[in-house]
C-alpha atoms as a PDB file:
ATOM      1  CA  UNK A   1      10.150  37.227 -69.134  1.00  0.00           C
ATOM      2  CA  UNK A   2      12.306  36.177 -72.269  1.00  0.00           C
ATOM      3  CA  UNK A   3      15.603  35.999 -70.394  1.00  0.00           C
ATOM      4  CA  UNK A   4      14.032  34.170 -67.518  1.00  0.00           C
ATOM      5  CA  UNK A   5      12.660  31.878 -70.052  1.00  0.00           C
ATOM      6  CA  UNK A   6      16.153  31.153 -71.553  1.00  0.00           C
ATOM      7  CA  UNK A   7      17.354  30.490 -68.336  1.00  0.00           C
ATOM      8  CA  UNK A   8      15.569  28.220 -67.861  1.00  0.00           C
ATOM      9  CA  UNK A   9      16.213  26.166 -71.181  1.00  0.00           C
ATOM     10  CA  UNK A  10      18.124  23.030 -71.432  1.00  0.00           C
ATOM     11  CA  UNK A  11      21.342  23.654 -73.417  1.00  0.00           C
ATOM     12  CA  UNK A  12      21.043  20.470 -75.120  1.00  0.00           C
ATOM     13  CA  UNK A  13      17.354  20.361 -76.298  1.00  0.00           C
ATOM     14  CA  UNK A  14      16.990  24.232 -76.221  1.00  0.00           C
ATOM     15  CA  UNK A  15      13.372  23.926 -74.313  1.00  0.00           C
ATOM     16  CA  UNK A  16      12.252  24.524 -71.336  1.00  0.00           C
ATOM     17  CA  UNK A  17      13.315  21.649 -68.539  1.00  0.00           C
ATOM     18  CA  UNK A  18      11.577  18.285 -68.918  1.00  0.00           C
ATOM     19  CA  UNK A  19      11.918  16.686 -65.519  1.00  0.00           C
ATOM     20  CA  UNK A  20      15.551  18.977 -64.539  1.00  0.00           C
ATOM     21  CA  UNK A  21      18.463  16.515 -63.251  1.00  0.00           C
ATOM     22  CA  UNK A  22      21.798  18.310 -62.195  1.00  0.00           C
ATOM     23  CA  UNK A  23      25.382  16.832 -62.250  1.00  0.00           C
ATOM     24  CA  UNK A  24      27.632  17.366 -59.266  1.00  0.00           C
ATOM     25  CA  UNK A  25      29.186  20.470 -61.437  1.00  0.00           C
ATOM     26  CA  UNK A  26      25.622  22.521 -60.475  1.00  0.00           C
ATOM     27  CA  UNK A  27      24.880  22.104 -64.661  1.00  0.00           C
ATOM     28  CA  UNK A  28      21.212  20.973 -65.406  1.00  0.00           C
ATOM     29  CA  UNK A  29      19.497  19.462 -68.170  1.00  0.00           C
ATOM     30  CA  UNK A  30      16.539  17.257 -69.013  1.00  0.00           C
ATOM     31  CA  UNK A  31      16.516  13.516 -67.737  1.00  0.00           C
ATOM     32  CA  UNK A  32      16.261  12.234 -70.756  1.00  0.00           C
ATOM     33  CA  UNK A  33      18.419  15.077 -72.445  1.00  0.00           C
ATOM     34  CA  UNK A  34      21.561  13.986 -70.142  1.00  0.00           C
ATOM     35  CA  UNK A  35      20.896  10.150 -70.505  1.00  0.00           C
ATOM     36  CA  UNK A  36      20.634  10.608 -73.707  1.00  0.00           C
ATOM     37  CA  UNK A  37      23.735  12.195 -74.194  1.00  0.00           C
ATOM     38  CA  UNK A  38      25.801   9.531 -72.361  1.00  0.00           C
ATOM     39  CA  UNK A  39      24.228   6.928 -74.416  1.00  0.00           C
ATOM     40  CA  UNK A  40      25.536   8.992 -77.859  1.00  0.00           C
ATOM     41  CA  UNK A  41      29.036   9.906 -76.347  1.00  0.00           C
ATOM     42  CA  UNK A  42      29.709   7.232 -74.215  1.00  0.00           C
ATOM     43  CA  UNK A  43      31.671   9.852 -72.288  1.00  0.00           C
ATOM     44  CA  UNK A  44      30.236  10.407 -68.569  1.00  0.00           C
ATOM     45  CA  UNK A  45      31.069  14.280 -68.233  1.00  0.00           C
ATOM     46  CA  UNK A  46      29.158  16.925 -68.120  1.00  0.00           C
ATOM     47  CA  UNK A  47      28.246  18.283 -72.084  1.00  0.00           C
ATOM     48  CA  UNK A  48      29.119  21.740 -70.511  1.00  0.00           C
ATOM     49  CA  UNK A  49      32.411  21.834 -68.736  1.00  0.00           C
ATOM     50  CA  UNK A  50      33.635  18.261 -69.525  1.00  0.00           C
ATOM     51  CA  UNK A  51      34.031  17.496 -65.483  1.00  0.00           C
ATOM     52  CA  UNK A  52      33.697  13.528 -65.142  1.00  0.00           C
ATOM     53  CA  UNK A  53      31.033  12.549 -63.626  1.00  0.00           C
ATOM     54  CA  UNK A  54      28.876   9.250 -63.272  1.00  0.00           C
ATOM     55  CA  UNK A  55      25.011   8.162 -63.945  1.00  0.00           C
ATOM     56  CA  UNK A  56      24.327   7.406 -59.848  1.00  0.00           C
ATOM     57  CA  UNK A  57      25.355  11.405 -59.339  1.00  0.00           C
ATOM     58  CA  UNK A  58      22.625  12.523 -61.648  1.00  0.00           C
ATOM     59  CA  UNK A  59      19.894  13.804 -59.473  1.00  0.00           C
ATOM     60  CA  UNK A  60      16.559  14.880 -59.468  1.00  0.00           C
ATOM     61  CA  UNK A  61      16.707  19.249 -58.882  1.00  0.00           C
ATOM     62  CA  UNK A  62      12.985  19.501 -57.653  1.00  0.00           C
ATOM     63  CA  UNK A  63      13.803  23.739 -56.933  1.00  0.00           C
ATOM     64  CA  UNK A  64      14.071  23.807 -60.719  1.00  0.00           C
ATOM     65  CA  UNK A  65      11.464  21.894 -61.478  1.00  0.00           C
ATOM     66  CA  UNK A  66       9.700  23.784 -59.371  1.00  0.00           C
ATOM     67  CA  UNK A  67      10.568  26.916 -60.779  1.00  0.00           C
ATOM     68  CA  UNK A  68       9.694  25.898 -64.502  1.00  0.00           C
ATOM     69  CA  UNK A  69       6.143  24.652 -63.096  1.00  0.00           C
ATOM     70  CA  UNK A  70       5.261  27.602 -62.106  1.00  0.00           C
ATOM     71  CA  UNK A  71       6.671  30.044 -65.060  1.00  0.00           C
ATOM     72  CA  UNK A  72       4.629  27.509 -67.436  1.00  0.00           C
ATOM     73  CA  UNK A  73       1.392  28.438 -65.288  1.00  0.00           C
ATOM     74  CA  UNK A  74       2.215  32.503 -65.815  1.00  0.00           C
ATOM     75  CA  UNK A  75       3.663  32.827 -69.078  1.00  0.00           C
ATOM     76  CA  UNK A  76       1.865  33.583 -72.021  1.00  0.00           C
END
């Protein structure tokens, strides 16, 4: 359970996914997490591999969200 749990961790807050949005490079974060970070940086890649991207190609991953829901409802 504790490495499926850090999988699925935002690497910029280090919790579990708040509302999971993915860039076009497949990387996920929080919504807020990734606005947040453009906002800061100013820079419109992706924290993790630096490949540009823009604010209209962050999307909603509803699988992941999905995913966390239900590990929240079984984990201790």
């Amino acid at each position: 359970m504790d490495r499926l749990a850090q999988e699925m961790r935002c690497s910029l807050c280090f919790d579990l996914f708040d509302d999971p949005h993915s860039l076009p490079c497949q990387h996920s974060f929080c919504h807020e997490c990734i606005l947040g970070c453009f906002r800061v940086t100013s820079v419109m890649q992706c924290p993790l591999c630096k490949a540009p991207t823009w604010r209209r190609q962050v999307t909603q991953n509803h699988t992941l969200a999905a995913i966390v829901q239900a590990f929240r409802e079984v984990a201790p």
